[in-house]
Protein backbone atom coordinates (compact mmCIF):
# COMPACT_ATOMS: atom_id res chain seq x y z
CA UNK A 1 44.20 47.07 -254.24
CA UNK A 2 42.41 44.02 -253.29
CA UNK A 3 38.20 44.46 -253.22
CA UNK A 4 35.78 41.88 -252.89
CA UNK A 5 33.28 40.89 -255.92
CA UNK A 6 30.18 41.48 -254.76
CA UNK A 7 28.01 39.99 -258.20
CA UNK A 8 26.04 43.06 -258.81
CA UNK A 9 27.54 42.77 -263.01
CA UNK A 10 26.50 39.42 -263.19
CA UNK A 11 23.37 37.53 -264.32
CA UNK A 12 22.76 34.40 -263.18
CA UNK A 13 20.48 32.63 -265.74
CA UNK A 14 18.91 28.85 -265.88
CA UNK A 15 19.36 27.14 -268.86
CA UNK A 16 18.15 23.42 -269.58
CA UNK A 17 17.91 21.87 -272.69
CA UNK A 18 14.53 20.92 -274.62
CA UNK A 19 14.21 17.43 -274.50
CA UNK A 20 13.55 16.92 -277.89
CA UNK A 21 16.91 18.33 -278.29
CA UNK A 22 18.54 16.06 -275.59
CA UNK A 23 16.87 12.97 -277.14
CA UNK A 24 18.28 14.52 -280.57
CA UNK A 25 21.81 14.44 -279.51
CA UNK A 26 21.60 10.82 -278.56
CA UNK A 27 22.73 11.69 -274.72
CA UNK A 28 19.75 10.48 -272.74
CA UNK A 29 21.03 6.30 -274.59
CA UNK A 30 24.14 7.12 -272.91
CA UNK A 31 24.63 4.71 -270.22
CA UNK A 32 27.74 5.85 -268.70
CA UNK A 33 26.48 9.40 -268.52
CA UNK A 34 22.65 8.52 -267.66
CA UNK A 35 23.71 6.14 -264.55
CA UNK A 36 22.62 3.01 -266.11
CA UNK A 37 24.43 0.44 -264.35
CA UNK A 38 26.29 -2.48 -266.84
CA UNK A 39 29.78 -3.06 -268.43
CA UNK A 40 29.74 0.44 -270.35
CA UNK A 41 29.20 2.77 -266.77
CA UNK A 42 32.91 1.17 -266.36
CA UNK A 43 34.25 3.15 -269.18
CA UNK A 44 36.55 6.80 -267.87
CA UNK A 45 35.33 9.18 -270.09
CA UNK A 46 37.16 12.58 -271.27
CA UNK A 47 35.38 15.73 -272.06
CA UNK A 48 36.93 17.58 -274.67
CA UNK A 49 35.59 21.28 -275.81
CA UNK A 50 34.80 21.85 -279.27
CA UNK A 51 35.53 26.06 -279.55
CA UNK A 52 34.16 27.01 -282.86
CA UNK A 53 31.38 24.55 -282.78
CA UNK A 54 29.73 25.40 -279.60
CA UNK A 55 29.70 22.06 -277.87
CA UNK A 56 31.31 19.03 -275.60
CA UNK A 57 32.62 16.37 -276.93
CA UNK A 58 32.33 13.33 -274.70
CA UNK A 59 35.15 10.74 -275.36
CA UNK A 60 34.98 6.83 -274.05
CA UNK A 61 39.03 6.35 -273.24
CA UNK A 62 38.61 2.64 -273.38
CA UNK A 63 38.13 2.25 -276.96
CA UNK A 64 38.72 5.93 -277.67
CA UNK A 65 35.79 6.63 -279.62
CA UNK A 66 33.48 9.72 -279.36
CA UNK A 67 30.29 8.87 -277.26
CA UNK A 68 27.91 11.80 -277.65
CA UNK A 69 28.48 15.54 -277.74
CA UNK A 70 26.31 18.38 -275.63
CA UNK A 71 25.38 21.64 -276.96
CA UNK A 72 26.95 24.79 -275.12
CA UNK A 73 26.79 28.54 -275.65
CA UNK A 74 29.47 29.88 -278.45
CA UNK A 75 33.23 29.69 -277.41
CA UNK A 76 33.72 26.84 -274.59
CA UNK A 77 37.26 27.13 -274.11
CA UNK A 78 38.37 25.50 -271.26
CA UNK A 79 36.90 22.97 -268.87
CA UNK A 80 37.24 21.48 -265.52
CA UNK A 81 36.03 18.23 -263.66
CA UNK A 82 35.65 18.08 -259.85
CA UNK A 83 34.41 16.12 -257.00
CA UNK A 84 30.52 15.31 -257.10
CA UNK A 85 30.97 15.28 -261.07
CA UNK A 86 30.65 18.26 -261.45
CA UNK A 87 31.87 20.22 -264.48
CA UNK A 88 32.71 23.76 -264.86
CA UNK A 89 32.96 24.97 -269.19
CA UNK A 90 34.16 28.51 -269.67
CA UNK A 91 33.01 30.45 -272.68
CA UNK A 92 35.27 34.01 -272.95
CA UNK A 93 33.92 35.43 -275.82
CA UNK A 94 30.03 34.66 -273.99
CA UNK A 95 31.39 36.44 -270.89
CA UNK A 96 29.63 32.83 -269.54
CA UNK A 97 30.15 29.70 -267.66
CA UNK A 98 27.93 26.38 -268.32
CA UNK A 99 27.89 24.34 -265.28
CA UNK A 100 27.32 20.71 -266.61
CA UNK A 101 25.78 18.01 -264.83
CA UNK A 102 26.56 14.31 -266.00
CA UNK A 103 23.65 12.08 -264.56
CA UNK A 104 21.61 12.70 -266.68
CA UNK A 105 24.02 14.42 -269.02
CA UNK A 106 22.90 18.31 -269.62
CA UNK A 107 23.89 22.22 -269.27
CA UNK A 108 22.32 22.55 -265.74
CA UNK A 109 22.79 26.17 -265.85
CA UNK A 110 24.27 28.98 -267.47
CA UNK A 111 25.76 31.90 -265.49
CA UNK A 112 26.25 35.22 -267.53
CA UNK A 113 27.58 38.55 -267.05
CA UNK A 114 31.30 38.19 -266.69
CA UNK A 115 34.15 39.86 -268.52
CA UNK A 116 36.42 36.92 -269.80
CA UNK A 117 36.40 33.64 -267.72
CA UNK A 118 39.74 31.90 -268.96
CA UNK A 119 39.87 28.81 -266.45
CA UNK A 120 38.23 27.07 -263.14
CA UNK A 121 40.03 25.10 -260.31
CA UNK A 122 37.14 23.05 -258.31
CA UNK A 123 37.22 22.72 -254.61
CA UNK A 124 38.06 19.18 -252.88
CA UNK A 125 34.49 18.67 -251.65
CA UNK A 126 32.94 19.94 -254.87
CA UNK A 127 30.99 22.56 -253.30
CA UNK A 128 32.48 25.82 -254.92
CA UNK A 129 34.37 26.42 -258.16
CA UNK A 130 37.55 29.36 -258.38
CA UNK A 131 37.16 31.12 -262.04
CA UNK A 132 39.86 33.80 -263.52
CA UNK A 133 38.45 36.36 -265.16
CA UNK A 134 41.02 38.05 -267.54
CA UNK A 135 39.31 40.58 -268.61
CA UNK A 136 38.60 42.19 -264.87
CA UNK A 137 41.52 41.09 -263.18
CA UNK A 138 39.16 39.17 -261.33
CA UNK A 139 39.00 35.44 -259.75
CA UNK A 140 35.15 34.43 -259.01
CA UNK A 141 33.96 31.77 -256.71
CA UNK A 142 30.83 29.89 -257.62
CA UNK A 143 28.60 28.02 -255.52
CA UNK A 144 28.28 24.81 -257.60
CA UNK A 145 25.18 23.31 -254.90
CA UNK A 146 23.36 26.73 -255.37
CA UNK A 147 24.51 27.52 -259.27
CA UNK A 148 25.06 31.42 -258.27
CA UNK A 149 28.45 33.23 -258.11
CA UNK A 150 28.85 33.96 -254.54
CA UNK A 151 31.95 35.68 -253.98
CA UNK A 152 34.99 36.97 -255.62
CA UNK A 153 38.33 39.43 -255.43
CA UNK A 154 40.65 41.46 -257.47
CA UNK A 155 44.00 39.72 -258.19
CA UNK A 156 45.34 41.91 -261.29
CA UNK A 157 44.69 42.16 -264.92
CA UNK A 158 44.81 39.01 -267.54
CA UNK A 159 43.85 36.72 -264.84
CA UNK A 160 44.44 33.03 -266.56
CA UNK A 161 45.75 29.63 -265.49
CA UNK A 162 45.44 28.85 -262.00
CA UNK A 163 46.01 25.89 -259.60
CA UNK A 164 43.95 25.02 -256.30
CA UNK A 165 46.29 23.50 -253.61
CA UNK A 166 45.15 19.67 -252.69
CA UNK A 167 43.67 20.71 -249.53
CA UNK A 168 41.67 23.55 -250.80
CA UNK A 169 43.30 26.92 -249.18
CA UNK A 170 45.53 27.98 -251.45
CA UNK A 171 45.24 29.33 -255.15
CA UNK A 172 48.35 30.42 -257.44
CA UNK A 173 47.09 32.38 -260.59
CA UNK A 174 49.12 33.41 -263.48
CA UNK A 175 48.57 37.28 -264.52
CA UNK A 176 48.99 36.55 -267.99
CA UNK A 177 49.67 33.77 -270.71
CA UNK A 178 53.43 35.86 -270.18
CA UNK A 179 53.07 36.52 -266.50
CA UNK A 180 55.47 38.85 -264.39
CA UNK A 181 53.61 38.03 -261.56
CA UNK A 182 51.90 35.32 -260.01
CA UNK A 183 48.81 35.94 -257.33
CA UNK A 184 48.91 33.61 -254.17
CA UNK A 185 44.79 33.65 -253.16
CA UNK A 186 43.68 32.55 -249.63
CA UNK A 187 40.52 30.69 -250.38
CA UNK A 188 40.16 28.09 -247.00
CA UNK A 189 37.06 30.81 -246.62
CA UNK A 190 35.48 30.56 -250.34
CA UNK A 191 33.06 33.26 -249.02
CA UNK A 192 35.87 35.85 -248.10
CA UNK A 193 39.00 35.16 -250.28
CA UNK A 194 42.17 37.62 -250.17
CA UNK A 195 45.19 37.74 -251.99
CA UNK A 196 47.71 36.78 -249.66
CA UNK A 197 51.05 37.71 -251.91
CA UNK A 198 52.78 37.98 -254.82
CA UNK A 199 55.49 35.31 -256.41
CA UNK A 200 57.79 36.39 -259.12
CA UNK A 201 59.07 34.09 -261.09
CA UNK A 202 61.98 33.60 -262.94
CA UNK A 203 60.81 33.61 -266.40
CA UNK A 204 57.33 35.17 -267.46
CA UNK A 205 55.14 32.19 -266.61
CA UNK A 206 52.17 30.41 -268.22
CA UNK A 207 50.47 27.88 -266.46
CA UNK A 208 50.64 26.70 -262.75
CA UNK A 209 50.43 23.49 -260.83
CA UNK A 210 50.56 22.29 -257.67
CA UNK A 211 52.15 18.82 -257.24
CA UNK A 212 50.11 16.18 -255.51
CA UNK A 213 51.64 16.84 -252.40
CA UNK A 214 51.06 20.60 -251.92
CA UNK A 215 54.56 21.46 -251.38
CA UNK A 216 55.54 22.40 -254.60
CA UNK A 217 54.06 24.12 -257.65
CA UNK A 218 55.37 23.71 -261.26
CA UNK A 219 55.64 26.78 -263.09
CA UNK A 220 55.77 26.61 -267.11
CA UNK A 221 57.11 29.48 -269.20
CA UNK A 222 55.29 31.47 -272.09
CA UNK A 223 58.20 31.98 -274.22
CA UNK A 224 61.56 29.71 -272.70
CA UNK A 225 62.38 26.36 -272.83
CA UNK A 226 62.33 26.32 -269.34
CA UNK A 227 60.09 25.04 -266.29
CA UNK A 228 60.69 25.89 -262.39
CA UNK A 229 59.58 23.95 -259.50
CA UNK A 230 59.06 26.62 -257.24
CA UNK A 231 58.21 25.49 -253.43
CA UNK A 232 54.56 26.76 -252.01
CA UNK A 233 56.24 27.89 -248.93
CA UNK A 234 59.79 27.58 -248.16
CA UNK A 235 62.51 26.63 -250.05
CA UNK A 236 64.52 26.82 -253.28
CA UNK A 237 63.35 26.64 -256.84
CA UNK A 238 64.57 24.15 -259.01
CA UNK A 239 64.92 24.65 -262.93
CA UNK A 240 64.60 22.34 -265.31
CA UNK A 241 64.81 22.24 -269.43
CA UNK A 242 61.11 21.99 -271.53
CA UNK A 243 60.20 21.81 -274.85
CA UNK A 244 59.16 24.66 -276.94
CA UNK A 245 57.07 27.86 -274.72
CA UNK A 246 54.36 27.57 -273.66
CA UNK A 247 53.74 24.40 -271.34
CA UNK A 248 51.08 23.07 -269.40
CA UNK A 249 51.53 20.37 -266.90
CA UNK A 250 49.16 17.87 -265.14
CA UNK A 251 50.28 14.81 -262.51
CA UNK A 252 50.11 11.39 -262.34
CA UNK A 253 51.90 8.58 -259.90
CA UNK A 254 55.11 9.83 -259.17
CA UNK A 255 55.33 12.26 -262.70
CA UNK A 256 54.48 15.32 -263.73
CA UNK A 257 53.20 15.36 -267.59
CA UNK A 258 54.48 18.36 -269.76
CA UNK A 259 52.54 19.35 -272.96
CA UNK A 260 54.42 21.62 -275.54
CA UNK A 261 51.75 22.58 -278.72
CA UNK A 262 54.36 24.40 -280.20
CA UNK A 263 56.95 21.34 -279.75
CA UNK A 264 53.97 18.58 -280.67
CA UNK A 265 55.21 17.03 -277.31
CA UNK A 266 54.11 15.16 -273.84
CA UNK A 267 57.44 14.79 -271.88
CA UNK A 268 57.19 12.53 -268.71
CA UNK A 269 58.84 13.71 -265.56
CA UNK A 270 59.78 11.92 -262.54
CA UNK A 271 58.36 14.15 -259.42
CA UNK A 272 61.27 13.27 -257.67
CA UNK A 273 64.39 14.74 -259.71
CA UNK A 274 62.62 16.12 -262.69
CA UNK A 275 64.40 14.15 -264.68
CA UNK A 276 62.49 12.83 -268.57
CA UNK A 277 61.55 9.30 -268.28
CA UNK A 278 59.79 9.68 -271.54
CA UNK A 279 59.04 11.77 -274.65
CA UNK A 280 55.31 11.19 -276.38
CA UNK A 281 54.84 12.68 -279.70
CA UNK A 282 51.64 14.24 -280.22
CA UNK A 283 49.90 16.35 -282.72
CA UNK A 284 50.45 20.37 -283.19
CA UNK A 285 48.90 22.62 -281.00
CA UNK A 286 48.58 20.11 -278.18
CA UNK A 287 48.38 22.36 -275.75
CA UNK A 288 46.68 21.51 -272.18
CA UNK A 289 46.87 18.10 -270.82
CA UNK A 290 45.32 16.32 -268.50
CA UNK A 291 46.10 13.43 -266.01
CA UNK A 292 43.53 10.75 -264.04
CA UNK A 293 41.36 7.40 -264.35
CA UNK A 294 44.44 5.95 -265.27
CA UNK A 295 44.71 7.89 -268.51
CA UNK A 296 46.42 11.25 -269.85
CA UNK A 297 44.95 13.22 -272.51
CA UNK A 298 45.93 16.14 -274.72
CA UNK A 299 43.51 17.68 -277.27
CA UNK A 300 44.74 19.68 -280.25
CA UNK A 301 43.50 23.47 -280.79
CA UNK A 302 45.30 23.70 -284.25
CA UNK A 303 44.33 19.98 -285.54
CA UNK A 304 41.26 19.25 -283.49
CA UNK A 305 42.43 15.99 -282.37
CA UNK A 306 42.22 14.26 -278.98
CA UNK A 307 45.61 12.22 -277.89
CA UNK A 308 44.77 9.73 -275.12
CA UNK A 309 47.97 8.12 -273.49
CA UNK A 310 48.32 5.73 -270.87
CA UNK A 311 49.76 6.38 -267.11
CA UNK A 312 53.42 5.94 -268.60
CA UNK A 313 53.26 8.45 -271.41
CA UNK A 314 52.59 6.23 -274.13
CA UNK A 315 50.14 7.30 -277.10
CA UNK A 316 47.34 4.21 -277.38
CA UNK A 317 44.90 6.59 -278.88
CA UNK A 318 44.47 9.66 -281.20
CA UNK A 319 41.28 10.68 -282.75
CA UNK A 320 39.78 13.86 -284.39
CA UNK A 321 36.59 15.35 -282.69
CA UNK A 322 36.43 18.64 -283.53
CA UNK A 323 38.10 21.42 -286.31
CA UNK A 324 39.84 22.52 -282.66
CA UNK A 325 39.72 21.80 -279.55
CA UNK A 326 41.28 23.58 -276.56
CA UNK A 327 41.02 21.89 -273.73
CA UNK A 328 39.79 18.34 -272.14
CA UNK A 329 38.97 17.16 -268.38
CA UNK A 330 38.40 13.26 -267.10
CA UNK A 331 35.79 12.54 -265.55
CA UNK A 332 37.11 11.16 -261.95
């Protein structure tokens, strides 16, 4: 049964750091963060979360060297960039999202009250944020402008990677890290959104992603060796070989990049006949990758290290930042 989140269990609650604390951490001499115009604004940064140390780790992928690194609540586990720089930092174990602002660099605001927020997809025009909540079956939609949770609906229990079509209406969420099922979400009215169906896969899935042009979404598996390319609407789903379960996958120009932990892997796709172009070797525990700014990254949850390759899938970076980190977004 579908019901709308109406935001009577959560707290929304301001939170701005001292500024003897910001001057502390060294982010206000930041000038790529602080808008300071000069050769350094140049630099694409990462953000990489740093889970049992309660902060971001900001990364300069030029010269792949950490910059600075912002205090959080406990647990930030995943993270997402979006349009209008925003960033969206989920903290599970807090029950908490930080929503970060990057000019000046800070935790804008800290919203409270949730169950388990695993991971957020941002809108195309930056103005709301989609958030799975595993712990109440739940995806919430924040108003990024406003810093409030506005909305939400019921899409089934262990809520956890999910993927926000290119032009903003559609939203596939994986019920699990294992999923049976797979929620389709209406969301072109962020105010009112509905699960539209269900999509079962053919293996218990882990992460989803739409392909750059909407018409396809690449399904990973929590415990094959196998991916699917499953079409959004209409169509037939394609399988294709992985390394070891589970996968995540981001896109670049023409590829789709596959991270395997387990495997210490990036394999390089080609969009058009999923064939490997390429095969990366990165640390352990790898896990998530991202793609954008003419970069790919891949941080390390068992080793703590950040992997920064370029748009072909080759490894010109690979520094430690953390004792683990989870996840990493570019800043675009």
């Amino acid at each position: 049964m579908e019901r709308t989140w109406t935001g009577g269990r959560a707290v929304v609650a301001g939170m701005e750091l001292d500024r003897r604390a910001f001057v502390g951490l060294g982010l206000a001499a930041l000038p790529a963060l602080a808008g300071v115009r000069g050769p350094a604004r140049r630099e694409p940064l990462a953000l990489a979360t740093a889970d049992t140390e309660a902060h971001v780790v900001v990364v300069g992928l030029g010269r792949g060297q950490v910059q600075r690194r912002l205090a959080t609540v406990e647990d930030p586990r995943s993270i997402e960039s979006g349009a209008g720089e925003h960033v969206v930092v989920a903290h599970p174990a807090a029950g908490a999202l930080s929503l970060l602002t990057m000019r000046p660099a800070r935790v804008r605001r800290v919203l409270r009250g949730l169950g388990a927020p695993r991971y957020a997809a941002i809108a195309p025009d930056g103005h709301h944020a989609f958030v799975s909540d595993g712990a109440r079956g739940e995806l919430v939609v924040v108003d990024l402008r406003r810093g409030r949770i506005v909305a939400g609906v019921e899409v089934g229990s262990g809520a956890r990677h999910l993927s926000l079509d290119p032009a903003g209406r559609a939203l596939w969420i994986a019920l699990g890290s294992s999923a049976q099922s797979i929620a389709v979400v209406d969301v072109s009215d962020p105010l009112r959104p509905h699960v539209r169906r269900r999509v079962r896969p053919p293996f218990l899935a882990h992460d989803v992603a739409f392909s750059p042009s909407g018409r396809r979404v690449w399904v990973t598996a929590g415990r094959d060796r196998r991916l699917a390319v499953l079409p959004a609407g209409a169509g037939r789903t394609v399988l294709l070989g992985a390394d070891a379960a589970p996968q995540h996958v981001s896109f670049g120009r023409g590829v789709a990049f596959v991270a395997s932990g387990e495997g210490g892997s990036v394999r390089v796709h080609d969009l058009a006949d999923g064939r490997v172009r390429r095969t990366a070797r990165v640390p352990y525990g790898s896990y998530n990758v991202q793609a954008g700014a003419g970069a790919v990254v891949t941080p390390s949850l068992a080793r703590g290290t950040l992997t920064i390759l370029d748009r072909a899938g080759r490894v010109r970076h690979e520094l430690e930042i953390a004792r683990a980190a989870h996840d990493a977004c570019l800043l675009r």
